[in-house]
N, C-alpha and C. Protein backbone atom coordinates (compact mmCIF):
# COMPACT_ATOMS: atom_id res chain seq x y z
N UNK A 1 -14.86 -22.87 -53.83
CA UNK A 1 -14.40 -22.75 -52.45
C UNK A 1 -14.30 -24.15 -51.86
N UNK A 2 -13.38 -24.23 -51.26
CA UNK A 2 -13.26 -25.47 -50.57
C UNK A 2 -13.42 -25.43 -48.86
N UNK A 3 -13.90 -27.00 -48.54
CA UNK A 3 -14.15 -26.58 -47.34
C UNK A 3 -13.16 -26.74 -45.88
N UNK A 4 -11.71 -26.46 -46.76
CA UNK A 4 -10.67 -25.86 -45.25
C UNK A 4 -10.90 -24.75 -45.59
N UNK A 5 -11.35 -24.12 -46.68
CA UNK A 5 -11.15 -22.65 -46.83
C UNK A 5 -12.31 -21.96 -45.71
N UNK A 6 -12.89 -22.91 -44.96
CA UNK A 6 -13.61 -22.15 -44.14
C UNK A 6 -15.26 -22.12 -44.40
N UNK A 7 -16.01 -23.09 -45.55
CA UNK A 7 -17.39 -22.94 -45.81
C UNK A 7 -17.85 -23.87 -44.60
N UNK A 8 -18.98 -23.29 -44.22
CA UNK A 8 -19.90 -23.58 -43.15
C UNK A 8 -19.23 -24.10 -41.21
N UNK A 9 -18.62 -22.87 -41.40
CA UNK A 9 -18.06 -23.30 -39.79
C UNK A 9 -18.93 -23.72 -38.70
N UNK A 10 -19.88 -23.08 -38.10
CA UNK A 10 -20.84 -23.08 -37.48
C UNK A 10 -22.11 -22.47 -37.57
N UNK A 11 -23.30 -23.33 -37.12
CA UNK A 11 -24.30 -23.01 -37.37
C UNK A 11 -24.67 -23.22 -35.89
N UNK A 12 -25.52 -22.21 -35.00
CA UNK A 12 -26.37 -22.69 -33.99
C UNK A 12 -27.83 -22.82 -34.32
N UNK A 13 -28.40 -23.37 -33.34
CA UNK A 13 -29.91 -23.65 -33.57
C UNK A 13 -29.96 -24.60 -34.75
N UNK A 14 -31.46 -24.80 -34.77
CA UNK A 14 -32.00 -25.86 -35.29
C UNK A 14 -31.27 -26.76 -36.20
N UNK A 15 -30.70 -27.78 -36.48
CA UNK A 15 -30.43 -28.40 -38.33
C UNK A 15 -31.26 -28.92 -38.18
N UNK A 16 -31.78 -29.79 -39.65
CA UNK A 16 -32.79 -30.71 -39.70
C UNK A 16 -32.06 -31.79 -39.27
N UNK A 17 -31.20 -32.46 -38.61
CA UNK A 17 -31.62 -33.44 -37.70
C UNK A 17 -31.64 -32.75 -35.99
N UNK A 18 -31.87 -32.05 -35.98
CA UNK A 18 -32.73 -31.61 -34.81
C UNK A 18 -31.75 -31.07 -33.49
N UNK A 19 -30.37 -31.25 -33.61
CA UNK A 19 -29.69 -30.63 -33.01
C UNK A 19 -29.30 -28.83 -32.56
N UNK A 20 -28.62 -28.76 -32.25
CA UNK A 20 -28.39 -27.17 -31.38
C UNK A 20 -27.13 -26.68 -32.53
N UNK A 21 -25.94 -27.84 -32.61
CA UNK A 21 -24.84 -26.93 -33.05
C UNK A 21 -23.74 -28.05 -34.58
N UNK A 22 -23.30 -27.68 -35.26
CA UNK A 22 -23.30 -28.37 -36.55
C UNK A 22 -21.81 -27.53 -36.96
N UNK A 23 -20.91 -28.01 -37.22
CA UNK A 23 -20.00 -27.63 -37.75
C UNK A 23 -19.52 -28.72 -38.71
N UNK A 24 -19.38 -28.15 -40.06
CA UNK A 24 -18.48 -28.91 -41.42
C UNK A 24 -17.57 -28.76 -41.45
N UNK A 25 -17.02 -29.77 -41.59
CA UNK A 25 -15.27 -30.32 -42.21
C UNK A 25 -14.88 -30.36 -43.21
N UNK A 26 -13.50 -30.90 -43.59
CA UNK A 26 -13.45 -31.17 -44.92
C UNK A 26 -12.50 -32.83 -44.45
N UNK A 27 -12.37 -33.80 -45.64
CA UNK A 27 -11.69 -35.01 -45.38
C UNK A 27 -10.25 -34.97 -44.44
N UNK A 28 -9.43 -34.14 -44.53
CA UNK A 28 -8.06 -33.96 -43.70
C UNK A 28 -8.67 -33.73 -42.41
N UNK A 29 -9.50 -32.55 -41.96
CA UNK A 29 -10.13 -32.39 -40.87
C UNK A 29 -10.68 -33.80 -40.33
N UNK A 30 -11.11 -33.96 -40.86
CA UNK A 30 -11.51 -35.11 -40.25
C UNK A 30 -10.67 -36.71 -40.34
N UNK A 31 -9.76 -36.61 -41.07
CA UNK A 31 -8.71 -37.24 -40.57
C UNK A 31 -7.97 -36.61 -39.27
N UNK A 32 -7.46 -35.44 -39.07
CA UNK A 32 -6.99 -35.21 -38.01
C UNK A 32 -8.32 -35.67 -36.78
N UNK A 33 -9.06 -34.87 -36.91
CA UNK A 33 -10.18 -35.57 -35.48
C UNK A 33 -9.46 -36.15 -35.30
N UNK A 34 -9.63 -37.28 -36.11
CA UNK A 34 -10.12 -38.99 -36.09
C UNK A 34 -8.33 -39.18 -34.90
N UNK A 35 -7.42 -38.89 -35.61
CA UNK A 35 -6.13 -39.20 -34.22
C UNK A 35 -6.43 -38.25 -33.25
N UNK A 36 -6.74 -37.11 -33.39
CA UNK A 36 -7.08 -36.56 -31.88
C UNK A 36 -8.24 -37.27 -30.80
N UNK A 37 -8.89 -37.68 -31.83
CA UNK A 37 -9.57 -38.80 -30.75
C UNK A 37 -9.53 -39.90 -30.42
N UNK A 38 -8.42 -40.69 -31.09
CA UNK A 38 -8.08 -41.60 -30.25
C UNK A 38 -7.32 -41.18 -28.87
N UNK A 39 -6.85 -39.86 -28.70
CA UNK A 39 -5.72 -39.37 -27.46
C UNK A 39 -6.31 -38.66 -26.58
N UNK A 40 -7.97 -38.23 -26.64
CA UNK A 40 -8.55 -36.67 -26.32
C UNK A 40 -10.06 -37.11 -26.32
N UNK A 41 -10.42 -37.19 -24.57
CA UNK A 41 -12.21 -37.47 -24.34
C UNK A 41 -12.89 -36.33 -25.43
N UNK A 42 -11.97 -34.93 -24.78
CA UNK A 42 -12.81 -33.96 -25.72
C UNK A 42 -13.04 -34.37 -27.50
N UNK A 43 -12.19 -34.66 -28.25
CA UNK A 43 -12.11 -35.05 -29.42
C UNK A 43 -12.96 -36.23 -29.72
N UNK A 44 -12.74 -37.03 -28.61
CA UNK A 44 -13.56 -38.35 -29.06
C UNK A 44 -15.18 -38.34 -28.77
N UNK A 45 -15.83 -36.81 -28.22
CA UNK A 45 -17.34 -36.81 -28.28
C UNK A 45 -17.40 -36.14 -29.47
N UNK A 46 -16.01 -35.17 -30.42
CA UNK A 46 -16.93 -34.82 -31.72
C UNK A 46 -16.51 -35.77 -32.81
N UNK A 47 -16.15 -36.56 -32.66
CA UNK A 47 -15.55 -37.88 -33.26
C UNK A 47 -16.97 -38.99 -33.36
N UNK A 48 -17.26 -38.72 -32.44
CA UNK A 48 -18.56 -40.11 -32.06
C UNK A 48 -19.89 -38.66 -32.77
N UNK A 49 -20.01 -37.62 -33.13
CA UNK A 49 -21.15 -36.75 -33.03
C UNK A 49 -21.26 -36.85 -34.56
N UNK A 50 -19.85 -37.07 -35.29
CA UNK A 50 -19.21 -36.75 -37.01
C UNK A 50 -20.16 -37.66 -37.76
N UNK A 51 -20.48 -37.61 -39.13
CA UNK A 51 -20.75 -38.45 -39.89
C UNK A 51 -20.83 -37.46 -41.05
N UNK A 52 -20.61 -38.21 -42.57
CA UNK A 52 -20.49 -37.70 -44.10
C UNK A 52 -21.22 -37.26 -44.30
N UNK A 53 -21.71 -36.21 -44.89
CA UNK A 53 -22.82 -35.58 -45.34
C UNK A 53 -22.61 -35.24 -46.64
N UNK A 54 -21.26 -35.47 -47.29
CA UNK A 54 -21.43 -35.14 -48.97
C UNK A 54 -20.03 -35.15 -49.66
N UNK A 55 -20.10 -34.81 -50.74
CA UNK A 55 -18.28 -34.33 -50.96
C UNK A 55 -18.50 -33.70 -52.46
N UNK A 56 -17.60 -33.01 -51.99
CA UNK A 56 -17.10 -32.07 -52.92
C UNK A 56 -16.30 -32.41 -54.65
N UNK A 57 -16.06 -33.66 -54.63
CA UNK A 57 -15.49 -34.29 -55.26
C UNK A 57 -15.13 -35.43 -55.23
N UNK A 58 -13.95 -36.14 -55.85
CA UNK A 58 -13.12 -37.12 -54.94
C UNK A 58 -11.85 -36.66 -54.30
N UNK A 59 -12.14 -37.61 -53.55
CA UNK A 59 -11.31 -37.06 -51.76
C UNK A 59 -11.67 -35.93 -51.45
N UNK A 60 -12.53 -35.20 -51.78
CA UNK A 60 -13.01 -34.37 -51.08
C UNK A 60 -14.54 -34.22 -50.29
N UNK A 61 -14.48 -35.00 -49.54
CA UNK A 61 -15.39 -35.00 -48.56
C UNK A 61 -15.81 -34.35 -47.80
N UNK A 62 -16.73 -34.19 -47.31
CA UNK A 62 -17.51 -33.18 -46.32
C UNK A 62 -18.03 -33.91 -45.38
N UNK A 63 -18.11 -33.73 -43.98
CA UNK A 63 -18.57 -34.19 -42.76
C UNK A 63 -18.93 -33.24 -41.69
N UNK A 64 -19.97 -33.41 -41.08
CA UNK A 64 -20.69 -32.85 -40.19
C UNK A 64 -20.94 -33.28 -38.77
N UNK A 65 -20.06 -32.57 -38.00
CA UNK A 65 -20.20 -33.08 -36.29
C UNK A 65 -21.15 -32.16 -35.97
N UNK A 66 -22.07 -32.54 -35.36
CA UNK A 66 -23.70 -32.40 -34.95
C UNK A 66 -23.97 -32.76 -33.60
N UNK A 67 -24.26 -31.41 -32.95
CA UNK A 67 -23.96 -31.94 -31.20
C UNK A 67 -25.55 -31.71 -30.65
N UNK A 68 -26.08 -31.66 -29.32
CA UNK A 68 -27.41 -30.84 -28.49
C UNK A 68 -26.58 -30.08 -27.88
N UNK A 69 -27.35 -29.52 -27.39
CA UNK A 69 -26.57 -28.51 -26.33
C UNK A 69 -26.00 -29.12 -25.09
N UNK A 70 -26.74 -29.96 -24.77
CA UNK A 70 -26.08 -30.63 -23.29
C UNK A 70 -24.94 -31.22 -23.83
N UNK A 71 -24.55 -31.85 -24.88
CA UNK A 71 -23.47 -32.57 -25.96
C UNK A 71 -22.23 -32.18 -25.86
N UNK A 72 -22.53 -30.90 -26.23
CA UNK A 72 -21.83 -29.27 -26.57
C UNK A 72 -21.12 -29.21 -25.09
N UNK A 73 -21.76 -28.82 -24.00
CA UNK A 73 -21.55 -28.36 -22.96
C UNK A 73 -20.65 -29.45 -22.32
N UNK A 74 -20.41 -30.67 -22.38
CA UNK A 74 -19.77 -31.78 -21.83
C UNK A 74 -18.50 -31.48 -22.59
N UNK A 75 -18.56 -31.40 -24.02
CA UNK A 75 -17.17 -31.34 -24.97
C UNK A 75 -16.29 -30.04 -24.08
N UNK A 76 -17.12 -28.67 -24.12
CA UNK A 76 -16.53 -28.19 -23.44
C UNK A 76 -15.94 -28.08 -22.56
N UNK A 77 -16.66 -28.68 -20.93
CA UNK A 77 -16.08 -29.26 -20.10
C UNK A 77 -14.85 -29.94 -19.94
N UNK A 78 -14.74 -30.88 -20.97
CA UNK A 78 -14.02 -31.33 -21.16
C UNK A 78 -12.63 -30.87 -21.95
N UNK A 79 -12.62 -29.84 -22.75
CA UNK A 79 -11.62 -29.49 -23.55
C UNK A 79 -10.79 -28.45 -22.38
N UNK A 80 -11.81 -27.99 -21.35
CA UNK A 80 -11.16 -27.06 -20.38
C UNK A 80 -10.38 -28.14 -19.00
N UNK A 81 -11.10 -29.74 -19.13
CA UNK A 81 -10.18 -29.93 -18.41
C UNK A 81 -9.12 -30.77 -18.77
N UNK A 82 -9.29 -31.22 -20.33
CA UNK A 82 -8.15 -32.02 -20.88
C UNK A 82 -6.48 -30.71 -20.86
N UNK A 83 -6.87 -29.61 -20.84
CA UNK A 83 -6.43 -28.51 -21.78
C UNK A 83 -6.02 -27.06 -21.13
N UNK A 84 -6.61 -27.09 -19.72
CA UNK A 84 -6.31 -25.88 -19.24
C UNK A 84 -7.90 -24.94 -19.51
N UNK A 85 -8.20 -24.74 -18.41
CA UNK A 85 -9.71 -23.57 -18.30
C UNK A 85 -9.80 -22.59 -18.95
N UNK A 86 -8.89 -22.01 -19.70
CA UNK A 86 -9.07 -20.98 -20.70
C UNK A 86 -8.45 -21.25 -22.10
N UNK A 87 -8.54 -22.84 -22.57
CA UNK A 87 -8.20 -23.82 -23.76
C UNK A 87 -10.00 -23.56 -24.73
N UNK A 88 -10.12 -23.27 -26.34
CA UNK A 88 -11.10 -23.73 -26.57
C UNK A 88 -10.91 -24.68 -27.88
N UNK A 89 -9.89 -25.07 -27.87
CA UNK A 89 -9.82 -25.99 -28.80
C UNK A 89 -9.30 -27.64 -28.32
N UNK A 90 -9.50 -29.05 -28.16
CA UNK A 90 -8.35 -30.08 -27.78
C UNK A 90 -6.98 -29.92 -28.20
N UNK A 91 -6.08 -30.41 -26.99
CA UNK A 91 -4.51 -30.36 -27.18
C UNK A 91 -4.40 -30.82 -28.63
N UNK A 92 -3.06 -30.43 -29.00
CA UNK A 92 -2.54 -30.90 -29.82
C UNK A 92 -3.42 -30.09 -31.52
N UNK A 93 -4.53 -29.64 -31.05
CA UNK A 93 -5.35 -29.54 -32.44
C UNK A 93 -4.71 -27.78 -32.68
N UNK A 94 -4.85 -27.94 -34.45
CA UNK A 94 -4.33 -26.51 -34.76
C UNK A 94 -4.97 -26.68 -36.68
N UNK A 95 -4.11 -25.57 -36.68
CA UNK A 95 -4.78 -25.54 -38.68
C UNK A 95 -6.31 -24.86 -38.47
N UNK A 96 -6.89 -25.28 -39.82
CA UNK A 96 -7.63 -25.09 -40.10
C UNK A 96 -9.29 -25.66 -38.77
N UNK A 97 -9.10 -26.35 -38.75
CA UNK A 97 -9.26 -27.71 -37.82
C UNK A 97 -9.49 -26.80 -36.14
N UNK A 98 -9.07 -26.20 -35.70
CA UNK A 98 -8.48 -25.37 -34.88
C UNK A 98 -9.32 -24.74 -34.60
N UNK A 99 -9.65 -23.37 -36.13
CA UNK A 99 -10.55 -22.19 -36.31
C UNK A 99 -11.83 -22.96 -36.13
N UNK A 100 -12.25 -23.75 -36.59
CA UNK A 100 -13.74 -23.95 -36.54
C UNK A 100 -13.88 -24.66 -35.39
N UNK A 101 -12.94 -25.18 -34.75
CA UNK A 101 -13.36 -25.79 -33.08
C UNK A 101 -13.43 -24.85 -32.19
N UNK A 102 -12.41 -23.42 -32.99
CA UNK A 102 -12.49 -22.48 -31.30
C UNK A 102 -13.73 -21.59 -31.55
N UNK A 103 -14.64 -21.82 -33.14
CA UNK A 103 -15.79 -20.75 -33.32
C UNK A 103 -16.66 -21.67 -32.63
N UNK A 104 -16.42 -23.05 -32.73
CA UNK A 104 -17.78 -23.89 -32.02
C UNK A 104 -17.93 -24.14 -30.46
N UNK A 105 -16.95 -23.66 -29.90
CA UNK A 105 -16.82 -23.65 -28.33
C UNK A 105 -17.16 -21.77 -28.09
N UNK A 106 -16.79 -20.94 -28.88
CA UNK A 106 -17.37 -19.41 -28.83
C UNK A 106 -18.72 -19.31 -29.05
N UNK A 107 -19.49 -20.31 -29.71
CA UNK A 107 -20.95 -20.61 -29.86
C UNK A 107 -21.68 -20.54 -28.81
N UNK A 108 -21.24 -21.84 -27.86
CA UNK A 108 -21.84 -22.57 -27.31
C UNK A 108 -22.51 -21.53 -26.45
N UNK A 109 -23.63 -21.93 -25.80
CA UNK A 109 -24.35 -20.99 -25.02
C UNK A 109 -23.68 -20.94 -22.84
């Protein structure tokens, strides 16, 4: 299984580094971020939250944006006002990329 195919979308509560909410990528995903956040506050707090956590192969990488809840709650804020109040993903974002941003804003508390 690979991980656009959807392994480990969201997790709430605890990870061991001590955060609230954790969603995995795969390398394209996180190439896209990476231009959505140069254009998008919302994008650029899970951009700044991201870091590698493993890979699957070569070029196939795995990365993990890792938020708190107060973290969480600002991204949101923000994606509703980059985006329109009933937006749960940043403009422009879609794919795969998409699904696991609109399960991690359906998370949030």
């Amino acid at each position: 299984m690979s991980i656009e195919d959807g392994y480990d979308y969201v997790t709430t509560g605890p990870t061991p580094s001590g955060h609230a909410y954790r969603v995995t990528i795969g390398g394209g995903e996180y190439r896209s971020l990476g231009w959505l956040a140069d254009r998008y506050t919302s994008a650029e707090k899970l951009w700044d939250a991201c870091s590698l956590v493993g890979s699957l192969g070569p070029g196939h990488e795995v990365y993990a944006i890792t938020m708190t809840e107060p973290a969480a709650w600002e991204y949101r804020d923000d994606v509703d006002a980059e985006n329109g109040d009933d937006s749960i993903v940043p403009p422009c974002c879609g794919g795969s990329l998409a699904d696991k941003l609109a399960a991690f804003h359906e998370a949030i508390l």
